[in-house]
C-alpha atoms as a PDB file:
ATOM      1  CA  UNK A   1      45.153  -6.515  91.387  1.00  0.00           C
ATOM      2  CA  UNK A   2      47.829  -4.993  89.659  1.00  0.00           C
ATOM      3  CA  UNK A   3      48.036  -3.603  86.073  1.00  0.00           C
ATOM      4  CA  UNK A   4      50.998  -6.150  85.221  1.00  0.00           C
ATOM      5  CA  UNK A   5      48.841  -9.000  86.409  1.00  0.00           C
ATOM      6  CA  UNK A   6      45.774  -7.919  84.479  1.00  0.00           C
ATOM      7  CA  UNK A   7      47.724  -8.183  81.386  1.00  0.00           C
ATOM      8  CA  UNK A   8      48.972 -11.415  82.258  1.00  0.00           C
ATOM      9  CA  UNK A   9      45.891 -13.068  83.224  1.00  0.00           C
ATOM     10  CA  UNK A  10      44.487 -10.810  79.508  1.00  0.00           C
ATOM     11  CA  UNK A  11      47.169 -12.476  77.606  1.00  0.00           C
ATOM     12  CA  UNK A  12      46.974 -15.938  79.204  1.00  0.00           C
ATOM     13  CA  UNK A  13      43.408 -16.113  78.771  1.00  0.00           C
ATOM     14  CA  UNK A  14      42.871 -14.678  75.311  1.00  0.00           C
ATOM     15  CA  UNK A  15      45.779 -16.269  74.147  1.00  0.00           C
ATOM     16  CA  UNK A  16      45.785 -19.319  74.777  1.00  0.00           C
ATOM     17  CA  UNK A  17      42.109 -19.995  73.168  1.00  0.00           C
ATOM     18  CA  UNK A  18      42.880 -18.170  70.053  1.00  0.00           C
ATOM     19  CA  UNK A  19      46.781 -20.165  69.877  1.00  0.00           C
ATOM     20  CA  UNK A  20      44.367 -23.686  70.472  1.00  0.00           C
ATOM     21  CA  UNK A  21      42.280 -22.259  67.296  1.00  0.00           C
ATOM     22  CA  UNK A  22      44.878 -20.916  65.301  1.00  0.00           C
ATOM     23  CA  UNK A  23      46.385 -24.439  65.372  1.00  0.00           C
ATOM     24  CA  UNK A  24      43.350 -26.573  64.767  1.00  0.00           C
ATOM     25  CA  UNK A  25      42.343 -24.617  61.514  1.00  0.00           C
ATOM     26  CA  UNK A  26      46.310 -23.680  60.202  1.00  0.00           C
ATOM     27  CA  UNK A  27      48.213 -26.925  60.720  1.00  0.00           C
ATOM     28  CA  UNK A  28      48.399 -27.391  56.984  1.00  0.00           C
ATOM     29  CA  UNK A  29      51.843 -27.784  55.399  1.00  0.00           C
ATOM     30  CA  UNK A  30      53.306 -29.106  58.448  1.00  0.00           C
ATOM     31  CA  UNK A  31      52.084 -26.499  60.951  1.00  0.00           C
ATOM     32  CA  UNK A  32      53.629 -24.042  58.404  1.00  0.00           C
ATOM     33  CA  UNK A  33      51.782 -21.287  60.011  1.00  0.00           C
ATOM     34  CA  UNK A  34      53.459 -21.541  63.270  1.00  0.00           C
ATOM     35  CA  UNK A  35      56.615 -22.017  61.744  1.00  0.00           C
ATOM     36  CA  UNK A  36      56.461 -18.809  60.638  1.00  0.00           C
ATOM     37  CA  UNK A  37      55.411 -17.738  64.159  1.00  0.00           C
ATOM     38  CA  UNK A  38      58.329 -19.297  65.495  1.00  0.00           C
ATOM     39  CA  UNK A  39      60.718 -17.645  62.697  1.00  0.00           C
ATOM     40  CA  UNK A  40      59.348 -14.433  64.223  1.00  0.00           C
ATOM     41  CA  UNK A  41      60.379 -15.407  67.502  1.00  0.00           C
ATOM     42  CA  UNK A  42      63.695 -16.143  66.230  1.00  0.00           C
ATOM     43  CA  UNK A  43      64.297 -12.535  64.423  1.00  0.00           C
ATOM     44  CA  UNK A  44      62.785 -11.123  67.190  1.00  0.00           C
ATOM     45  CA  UNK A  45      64.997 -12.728  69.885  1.00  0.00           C
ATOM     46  CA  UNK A  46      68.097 -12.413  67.556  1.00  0.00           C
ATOM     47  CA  UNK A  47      67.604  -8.128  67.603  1.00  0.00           C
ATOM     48  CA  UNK A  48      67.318  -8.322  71.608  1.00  0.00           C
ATOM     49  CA  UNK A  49      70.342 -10.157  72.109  1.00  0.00           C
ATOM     50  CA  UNK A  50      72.229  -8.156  69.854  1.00  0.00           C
ATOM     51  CA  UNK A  51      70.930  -5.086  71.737  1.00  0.00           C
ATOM     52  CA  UNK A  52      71.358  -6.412  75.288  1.00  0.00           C
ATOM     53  CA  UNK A  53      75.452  -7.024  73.890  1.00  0.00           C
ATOM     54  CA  UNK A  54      75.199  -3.672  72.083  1.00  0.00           C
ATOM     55  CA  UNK A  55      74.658  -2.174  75.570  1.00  0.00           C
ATOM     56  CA  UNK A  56      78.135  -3.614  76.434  1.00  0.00           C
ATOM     57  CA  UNK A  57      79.467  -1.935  74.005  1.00  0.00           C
ATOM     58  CA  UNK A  58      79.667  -4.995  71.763  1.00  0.00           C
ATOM     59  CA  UNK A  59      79.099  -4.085  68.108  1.00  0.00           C
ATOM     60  CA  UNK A  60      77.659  -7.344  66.029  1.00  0.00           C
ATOM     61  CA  UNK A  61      76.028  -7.835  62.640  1.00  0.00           C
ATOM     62  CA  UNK A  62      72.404  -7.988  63.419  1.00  0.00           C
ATOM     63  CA  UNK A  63      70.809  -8.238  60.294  1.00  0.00           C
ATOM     64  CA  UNK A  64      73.899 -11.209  58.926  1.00  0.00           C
ATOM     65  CA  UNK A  65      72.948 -13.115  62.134  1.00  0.00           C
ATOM     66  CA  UNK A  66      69.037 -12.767  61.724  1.00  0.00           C
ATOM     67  CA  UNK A  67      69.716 -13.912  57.937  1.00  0.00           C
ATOM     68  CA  UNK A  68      71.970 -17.224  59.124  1.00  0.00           C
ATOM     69  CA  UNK A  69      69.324 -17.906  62.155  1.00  0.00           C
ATOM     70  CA  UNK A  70      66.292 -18.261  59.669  1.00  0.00           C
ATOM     71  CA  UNK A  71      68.400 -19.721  56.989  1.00  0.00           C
ATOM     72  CA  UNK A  72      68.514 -22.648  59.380  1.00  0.00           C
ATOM     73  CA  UNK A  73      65.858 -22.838  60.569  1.00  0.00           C
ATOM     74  CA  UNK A  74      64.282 -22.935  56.488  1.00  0.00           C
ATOM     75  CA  UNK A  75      66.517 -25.871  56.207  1.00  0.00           C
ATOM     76  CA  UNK A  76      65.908 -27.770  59.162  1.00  0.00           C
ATOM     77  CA  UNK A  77      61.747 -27.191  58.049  1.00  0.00           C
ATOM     78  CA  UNK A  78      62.449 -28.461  54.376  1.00  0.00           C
ATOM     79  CA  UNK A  79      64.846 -31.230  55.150  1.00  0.00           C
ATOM     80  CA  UNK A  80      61.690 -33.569  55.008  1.00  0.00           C
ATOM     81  CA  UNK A  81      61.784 -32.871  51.334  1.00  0.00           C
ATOM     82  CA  UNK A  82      65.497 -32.958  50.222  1.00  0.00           C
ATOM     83  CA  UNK A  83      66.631 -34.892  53.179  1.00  0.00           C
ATOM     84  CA  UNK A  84      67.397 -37.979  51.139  1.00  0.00           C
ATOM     85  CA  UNK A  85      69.674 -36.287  48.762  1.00  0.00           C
ATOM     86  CA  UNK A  86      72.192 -35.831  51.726  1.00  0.00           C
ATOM     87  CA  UNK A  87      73.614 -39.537  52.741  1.00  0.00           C
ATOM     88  CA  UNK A  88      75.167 -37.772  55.814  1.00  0.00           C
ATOM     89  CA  UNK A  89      71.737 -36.639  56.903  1.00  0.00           C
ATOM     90  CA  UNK A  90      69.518 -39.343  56.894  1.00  0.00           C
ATOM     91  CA  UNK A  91      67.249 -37.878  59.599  1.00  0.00           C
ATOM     92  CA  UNK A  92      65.697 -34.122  60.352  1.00  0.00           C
ATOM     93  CA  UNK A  93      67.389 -34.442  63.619  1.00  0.00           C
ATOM     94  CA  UNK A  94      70.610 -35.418  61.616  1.00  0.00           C
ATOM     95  CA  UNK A  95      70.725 -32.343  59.582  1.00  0.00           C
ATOM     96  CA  UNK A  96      69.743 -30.638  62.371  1.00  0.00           C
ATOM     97  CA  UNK A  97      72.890 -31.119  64.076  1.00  0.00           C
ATOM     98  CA  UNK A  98      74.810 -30.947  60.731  1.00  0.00           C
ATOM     99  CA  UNK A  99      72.869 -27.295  59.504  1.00  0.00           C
ATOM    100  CA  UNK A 100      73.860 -26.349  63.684  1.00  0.00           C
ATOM    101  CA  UNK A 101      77.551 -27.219  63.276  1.00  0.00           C
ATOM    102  CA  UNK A 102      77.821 -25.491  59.560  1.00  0.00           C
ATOM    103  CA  UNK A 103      75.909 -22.400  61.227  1.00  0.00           C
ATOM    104  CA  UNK A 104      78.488 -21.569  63.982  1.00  0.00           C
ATOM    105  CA  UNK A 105      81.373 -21.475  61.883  1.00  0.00           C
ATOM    106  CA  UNK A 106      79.466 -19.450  59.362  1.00  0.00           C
ATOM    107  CA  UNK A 107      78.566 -16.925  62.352  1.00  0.00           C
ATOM    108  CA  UNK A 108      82.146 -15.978  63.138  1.00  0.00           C
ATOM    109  CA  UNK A 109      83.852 -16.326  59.842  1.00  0.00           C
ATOM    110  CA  UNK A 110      83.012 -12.765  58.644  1.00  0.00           C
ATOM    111  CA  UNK A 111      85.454 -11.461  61.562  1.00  0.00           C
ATOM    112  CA  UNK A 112      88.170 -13.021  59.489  1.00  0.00           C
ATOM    113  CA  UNK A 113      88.204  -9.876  56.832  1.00  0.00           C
ATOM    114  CA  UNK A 114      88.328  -7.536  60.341  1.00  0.00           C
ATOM    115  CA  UNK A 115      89.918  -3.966  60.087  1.00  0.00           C
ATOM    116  CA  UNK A 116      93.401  -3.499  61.783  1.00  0.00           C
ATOM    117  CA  UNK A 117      91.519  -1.275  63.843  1.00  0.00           C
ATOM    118  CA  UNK A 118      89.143  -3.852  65.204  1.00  0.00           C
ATOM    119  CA  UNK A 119      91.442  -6.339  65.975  1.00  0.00           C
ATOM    120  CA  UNK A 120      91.339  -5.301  69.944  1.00  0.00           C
ATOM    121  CA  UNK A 121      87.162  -5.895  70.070  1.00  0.00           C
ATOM    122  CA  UNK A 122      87.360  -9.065  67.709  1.00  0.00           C
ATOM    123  CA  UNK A 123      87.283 -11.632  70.807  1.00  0.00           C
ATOM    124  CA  UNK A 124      84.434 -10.526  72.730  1.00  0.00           C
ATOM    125  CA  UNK A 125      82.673  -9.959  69.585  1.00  0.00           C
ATOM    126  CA  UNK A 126      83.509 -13.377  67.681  1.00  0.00           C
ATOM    127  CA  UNK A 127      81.991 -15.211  71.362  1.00  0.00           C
ATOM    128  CA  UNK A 128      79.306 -12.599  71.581  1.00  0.00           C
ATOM    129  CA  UNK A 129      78.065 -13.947  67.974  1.00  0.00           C
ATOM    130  CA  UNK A 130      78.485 -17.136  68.191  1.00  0.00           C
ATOM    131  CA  UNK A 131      76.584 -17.204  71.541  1.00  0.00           C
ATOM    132  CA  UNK A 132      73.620 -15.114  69.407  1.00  0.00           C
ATOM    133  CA  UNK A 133      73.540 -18.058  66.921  1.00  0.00           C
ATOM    134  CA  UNK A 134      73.606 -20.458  69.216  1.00  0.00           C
ATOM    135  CA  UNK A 135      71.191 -19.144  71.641  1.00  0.00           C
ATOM    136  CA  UNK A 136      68.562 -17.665  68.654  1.00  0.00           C
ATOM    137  CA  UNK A 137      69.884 -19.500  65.381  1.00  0.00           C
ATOM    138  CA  UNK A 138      70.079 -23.225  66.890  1.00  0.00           C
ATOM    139  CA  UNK A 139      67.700 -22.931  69.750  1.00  0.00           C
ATOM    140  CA  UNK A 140      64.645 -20.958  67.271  1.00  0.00           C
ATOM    141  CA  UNK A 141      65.711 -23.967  64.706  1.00  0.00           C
ATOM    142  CA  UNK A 142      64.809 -26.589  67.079  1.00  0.00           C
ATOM    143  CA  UNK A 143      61.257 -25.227  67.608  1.00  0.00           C
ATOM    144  CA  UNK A 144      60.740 -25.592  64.176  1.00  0.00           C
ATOM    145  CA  UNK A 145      61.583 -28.700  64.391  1.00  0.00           C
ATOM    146  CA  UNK A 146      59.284 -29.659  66.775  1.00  0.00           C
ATOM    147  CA  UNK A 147      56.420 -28.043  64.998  1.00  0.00           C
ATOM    148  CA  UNK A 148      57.331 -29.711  61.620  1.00  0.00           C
ATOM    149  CA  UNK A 149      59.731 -32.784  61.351  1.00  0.00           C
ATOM    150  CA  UNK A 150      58.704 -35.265  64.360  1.00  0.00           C
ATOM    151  CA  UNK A 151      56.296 -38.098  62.120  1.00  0.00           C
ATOM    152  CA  UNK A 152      53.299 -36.595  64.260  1.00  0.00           C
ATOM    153  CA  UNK A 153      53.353 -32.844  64.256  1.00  0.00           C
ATOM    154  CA  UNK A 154      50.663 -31.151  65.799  1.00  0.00           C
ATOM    155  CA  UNK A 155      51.009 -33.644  68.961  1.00  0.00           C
ATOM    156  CA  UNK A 156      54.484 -33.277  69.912  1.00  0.00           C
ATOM    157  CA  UNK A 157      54.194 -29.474  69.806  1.00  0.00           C
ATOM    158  CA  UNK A 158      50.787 -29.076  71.911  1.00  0.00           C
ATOM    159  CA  UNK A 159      52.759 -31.231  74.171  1.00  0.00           C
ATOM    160  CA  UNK A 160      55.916 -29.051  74.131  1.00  0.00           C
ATOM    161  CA  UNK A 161      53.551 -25.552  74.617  1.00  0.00           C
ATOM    162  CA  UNK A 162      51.613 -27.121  77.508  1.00  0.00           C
ATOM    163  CA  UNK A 163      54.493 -27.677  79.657  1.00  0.00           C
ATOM    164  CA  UNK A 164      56.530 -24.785  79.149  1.00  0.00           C
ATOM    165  CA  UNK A 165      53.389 -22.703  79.220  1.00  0.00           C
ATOM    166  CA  UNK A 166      51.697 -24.527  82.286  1.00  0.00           C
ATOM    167  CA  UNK A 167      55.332 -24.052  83.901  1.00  0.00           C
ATOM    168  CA  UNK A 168      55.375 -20.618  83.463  1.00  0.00           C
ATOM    169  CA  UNK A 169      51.796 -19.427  84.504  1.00  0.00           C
ATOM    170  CA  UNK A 170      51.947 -21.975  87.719  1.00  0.00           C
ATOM    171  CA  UNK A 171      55.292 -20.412  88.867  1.00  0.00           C
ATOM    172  CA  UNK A 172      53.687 -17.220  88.587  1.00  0.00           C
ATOM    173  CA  UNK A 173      50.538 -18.002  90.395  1.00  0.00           C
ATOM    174  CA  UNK A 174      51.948 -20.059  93.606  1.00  0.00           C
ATOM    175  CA  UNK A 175      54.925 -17.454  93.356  1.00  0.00           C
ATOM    176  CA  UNK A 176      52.520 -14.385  93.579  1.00  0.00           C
ATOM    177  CA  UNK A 177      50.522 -16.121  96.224  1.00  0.00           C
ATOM    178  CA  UNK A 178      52.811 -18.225  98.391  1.00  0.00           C
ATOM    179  CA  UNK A 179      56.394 -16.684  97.620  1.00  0.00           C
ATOM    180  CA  UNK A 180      57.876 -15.762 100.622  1.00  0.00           C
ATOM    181  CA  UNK A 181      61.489 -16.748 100.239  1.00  0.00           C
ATOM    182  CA  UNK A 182      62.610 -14.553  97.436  1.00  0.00           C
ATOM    183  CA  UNK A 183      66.303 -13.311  96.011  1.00  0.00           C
ATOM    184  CA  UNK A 184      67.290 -17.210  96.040  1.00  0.00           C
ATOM    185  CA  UNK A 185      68.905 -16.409  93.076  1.00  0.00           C
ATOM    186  CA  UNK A 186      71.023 -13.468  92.388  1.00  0.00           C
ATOM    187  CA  UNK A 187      70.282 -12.796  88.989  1.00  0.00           C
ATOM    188  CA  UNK A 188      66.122 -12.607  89.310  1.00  0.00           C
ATOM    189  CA  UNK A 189      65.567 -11.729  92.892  1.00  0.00           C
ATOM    190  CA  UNK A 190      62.025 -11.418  92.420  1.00  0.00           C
ATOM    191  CA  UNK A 191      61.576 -15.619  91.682  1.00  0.00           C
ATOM    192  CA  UNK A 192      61.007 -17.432  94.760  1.00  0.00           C
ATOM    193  CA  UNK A 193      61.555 -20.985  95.915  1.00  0.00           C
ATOM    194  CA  UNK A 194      57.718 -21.427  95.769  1.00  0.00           C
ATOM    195  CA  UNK A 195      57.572 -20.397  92.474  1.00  0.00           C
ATOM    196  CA  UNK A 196      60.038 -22.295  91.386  1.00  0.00           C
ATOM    197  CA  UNK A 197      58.599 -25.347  92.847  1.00  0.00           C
ATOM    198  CA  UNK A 198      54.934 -24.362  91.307  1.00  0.00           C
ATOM    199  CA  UNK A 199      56.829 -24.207  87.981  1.00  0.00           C
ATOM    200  CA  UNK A 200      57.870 -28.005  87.989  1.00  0.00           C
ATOM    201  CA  UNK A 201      54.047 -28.552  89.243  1.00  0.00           C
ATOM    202  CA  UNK A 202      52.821 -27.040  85.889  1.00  0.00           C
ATOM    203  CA  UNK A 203      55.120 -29.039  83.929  1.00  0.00           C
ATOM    204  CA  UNK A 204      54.379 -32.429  85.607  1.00  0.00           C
ATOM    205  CA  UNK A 205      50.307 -31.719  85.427  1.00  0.00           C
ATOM    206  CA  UNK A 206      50.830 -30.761  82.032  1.00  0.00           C
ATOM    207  CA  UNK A 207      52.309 -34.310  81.383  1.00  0.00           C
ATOM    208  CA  UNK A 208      49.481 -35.521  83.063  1.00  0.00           C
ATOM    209  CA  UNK A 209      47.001 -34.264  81.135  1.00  0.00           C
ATOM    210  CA  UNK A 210      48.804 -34.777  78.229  1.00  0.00           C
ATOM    211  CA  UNK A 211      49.202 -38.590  78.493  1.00  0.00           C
ATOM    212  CA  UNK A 212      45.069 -38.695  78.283  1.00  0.00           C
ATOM    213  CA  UNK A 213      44.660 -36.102  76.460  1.00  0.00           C
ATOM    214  CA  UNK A 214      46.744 -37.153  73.107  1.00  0.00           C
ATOM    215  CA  UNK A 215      46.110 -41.409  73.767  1.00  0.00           C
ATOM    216  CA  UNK A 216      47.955 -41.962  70.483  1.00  0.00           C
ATOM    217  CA  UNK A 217      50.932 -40.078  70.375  1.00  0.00           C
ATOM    218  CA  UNK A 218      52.879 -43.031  71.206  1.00  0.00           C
ATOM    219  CA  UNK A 219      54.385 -42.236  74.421  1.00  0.00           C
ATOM    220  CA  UNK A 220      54.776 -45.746  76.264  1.00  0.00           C
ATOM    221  CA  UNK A 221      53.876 -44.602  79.745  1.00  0.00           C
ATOM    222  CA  UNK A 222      52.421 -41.827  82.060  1.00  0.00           C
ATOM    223  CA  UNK A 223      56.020 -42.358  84.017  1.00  0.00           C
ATOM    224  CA  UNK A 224      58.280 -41.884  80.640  1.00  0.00           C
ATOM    225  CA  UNK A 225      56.193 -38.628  79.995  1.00  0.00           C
ATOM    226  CA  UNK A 226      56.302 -37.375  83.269  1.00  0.00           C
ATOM    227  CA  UNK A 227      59.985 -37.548  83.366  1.00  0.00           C
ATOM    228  CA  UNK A 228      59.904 -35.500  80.150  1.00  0.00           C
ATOM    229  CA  UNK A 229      57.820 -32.873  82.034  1.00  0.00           C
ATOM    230  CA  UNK A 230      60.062 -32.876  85.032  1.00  0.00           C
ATOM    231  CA  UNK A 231      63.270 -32.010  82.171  1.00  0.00           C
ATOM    232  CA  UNK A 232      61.055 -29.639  80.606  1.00  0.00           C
ATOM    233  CA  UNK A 233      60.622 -27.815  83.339  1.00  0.00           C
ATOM    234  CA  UNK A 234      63.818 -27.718  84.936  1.00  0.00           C
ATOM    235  CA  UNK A 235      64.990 -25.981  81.114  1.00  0.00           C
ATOM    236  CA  UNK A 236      62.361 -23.674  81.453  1.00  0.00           C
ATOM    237  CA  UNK A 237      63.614 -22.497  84.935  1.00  0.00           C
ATOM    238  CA  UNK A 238      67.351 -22.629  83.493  1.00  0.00           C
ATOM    239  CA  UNK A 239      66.083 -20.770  79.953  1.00  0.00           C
ATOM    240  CA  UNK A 240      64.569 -18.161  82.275  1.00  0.00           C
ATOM    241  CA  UNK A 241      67.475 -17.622  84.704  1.00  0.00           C
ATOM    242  CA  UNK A 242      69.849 -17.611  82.054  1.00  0.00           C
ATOM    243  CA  UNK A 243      67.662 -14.552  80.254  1.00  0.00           C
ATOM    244  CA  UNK A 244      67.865 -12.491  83.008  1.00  0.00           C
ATOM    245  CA  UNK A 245      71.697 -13.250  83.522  1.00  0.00           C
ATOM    246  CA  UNK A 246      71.969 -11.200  80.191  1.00  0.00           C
ATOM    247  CA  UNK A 247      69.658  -8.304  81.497  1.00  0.00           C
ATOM    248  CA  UNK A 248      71.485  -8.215  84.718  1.00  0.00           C
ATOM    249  CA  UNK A 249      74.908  -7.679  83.071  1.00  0.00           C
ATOM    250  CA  UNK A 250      73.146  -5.223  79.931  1.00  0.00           C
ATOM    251  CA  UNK A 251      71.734  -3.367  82.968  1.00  0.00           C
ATOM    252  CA  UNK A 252      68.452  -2.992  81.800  1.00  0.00           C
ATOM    253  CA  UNK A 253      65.065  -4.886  83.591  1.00  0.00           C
ATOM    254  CA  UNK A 254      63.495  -5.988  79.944  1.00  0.00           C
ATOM    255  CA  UNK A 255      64.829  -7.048  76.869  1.00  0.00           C
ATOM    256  CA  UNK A 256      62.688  -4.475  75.414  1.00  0.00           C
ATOM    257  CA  UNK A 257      58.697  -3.244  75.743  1.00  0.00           C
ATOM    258  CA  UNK A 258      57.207  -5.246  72.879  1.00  0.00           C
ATOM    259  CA  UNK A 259      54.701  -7.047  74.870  1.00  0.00           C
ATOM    260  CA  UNK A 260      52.235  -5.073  77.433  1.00  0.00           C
ATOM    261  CA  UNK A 261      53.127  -6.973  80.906  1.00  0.00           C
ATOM    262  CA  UNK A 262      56.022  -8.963  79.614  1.00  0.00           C
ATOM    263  CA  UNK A 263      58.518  -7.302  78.423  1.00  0.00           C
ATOM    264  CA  UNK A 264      60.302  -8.220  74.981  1.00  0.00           C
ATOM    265  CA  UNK A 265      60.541 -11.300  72.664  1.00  0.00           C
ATOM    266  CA  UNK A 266      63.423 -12.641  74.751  1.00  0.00           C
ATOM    267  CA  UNK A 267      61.370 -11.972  78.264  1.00  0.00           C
ATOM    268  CA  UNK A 268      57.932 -13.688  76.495  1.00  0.00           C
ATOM    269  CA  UNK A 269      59.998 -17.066  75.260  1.00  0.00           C
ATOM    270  CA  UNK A 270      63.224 -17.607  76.493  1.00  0.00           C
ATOM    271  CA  UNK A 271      61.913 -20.640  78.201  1.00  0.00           C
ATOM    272  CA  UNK A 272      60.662 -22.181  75.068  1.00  0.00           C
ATOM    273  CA  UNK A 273      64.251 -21.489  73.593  1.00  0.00           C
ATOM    274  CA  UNK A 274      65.920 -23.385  76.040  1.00  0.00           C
ATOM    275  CA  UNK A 275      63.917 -26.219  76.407  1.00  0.00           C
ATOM    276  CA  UNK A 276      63.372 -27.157  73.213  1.00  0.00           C
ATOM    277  CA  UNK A 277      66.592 -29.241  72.012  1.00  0.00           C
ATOM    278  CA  UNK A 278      66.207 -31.236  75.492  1.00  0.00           C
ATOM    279  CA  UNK A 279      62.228 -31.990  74.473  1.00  0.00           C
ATOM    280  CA  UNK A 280      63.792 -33.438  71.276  1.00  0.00           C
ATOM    281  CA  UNK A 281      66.378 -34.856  72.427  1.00  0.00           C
ATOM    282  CA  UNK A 282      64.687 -37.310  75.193  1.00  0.00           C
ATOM    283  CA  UNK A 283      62.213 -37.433  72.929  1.00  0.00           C
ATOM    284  CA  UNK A 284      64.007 -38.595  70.370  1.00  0.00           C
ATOM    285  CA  UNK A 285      65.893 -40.989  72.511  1.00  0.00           C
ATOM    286  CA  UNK A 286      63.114 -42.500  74.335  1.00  0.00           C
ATOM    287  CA  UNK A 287      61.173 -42.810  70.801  1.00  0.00           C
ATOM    288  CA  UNK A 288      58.333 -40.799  71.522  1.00  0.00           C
ATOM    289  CA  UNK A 289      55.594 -39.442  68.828  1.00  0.00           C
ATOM    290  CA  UNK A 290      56.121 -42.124  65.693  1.00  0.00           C
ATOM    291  CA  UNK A 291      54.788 -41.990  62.586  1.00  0.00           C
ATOM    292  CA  UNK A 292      50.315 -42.323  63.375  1.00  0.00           C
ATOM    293  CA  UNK A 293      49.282 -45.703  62.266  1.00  0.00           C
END
């Protein structure tokens, strides 16, 4: 057994009991705790992805961009309490969108005061920031909403965790012990087909347990929760592929060595950043998770 997989199978099974504690005894305040958590994730993520496009050469305001990424997300956790005041928001998911929009332009509008001299890196910087916001700022935003503005809270986001997180250790597991057929992708030619494949699995079984496990979370069948599984954990394959598209390019193998055996913020969570606005977005749809009778 390797040392990576020893501090996988340490983290996995340490964390995940002390995560299922943490959340039972600190859901107060709208899971305000984790909130907090997943502000951290969002700074965190923010100063990887500024570093992986500093290693282009691509020069962006780190600290501005960390600033506007929780500044959203604050809003998007509060919006239960002013919400009303805004007649163009008349939903969290509504000034979701709206605090998203507002959030782009304000990412690129400090390039209009640009030097003279800068004018020839202003293009690929202006996309390179609005791609941070978007892929940090929005996507951290919308796991705060999940932990805090659905009418259940501490449902939906078990729900959320368990399939990205059963996606991510089954894909590892069959794709340690039954990848063969590796380098099907060019951009993480370690992932195999197998893996990928156990990675839906965990998604799907975490549905499953789901569905019995939370009986009143309002989801109208195993089949419509299921389906939100299989999404789930096509997003988490996508969040994951598109993470290491970014490392491939920076040339470097981790976004950085924050974690023992997984690399960096970025490498630990891109999944849950990716998946997140399609969770609430079929959820939303589909009505899942109303208010608890």
């Amino acid at each position: 057994m390797t040392k990576n997989t020893v501090q996988r199978l340490l983290i996995f099974f340490l964390g995940v009991p002390l995560f299922i504690l943490f959340e039972l005894y600190a859901s107060f305040g709208r899971n305000f705790l984790l909130v907090l958590v997943a502000m951290g994730i969002q700074v965190g993520s923010i100063y990887e992805t500024v570093g992986l496009f500093g290693k282009k050469g691509i020069k962006l305001h780190r600290v501005y961009l960390a600033a506007l990424s929780l500044l959203s997300s604050s809003l998007v956790y509060l919006s239960p309490l002013y919400g009303h005041l805004l007649p163009a928001a008349k939903s969290p998911l509504e000034l979701l969108l709206l605090v998203s929009f507002l959030g782009s332009l304000a990412a690129v509008a400090p390039f209009a005061f640009s030097k003279k001299e800068d004018f020839d890196s202003l293009l690929p910087r202006m996309a390179a920031s609005l791609f941070c916001y978007f892929y940090c700022g929005i996507l951290g935003a919308c796991l705060v909403y999940i932990g805090s503005c659905f009418p259940q809270h501490s449902n939906p986001l078990f729900i959320f965790l368990l399939m990205t997180s059963g996606n991510d250790s089954l894909a590892w597991l069959i794709g340690v012990s039954f990848g063969r057929k590796r380098g099907v992708v060019a951009v993480s030619p370690n992932k195999s087909l197998a893996g990928f494949v156990g990675g839906l699995a965990g998604s799907l079984l975490a549905a499953l347990v789901s569905y019995y496990l939370f009986p009143r979370a309002g989801v109208s069948s195993l089949a419509s929760l299921l389906f939100l599984g299989l999404c789930v954990g096509i997003a988490v394959i996508l969040g994951d592929l598109v993470e290491s598209a970014l490392k491939r390019s920076a040339g470097v193998k981790d976004s950085s060595s924050l974690i023992p055996g997984r690399g960096g913020i970025l490498d630990s969570f891109d999944s849950l950043l990716f998946s997140a606005p399609l969770f609430i977005a079929i959820a939303s749809i589909w009505g899942f998770f109303p208010p608890l009778g």
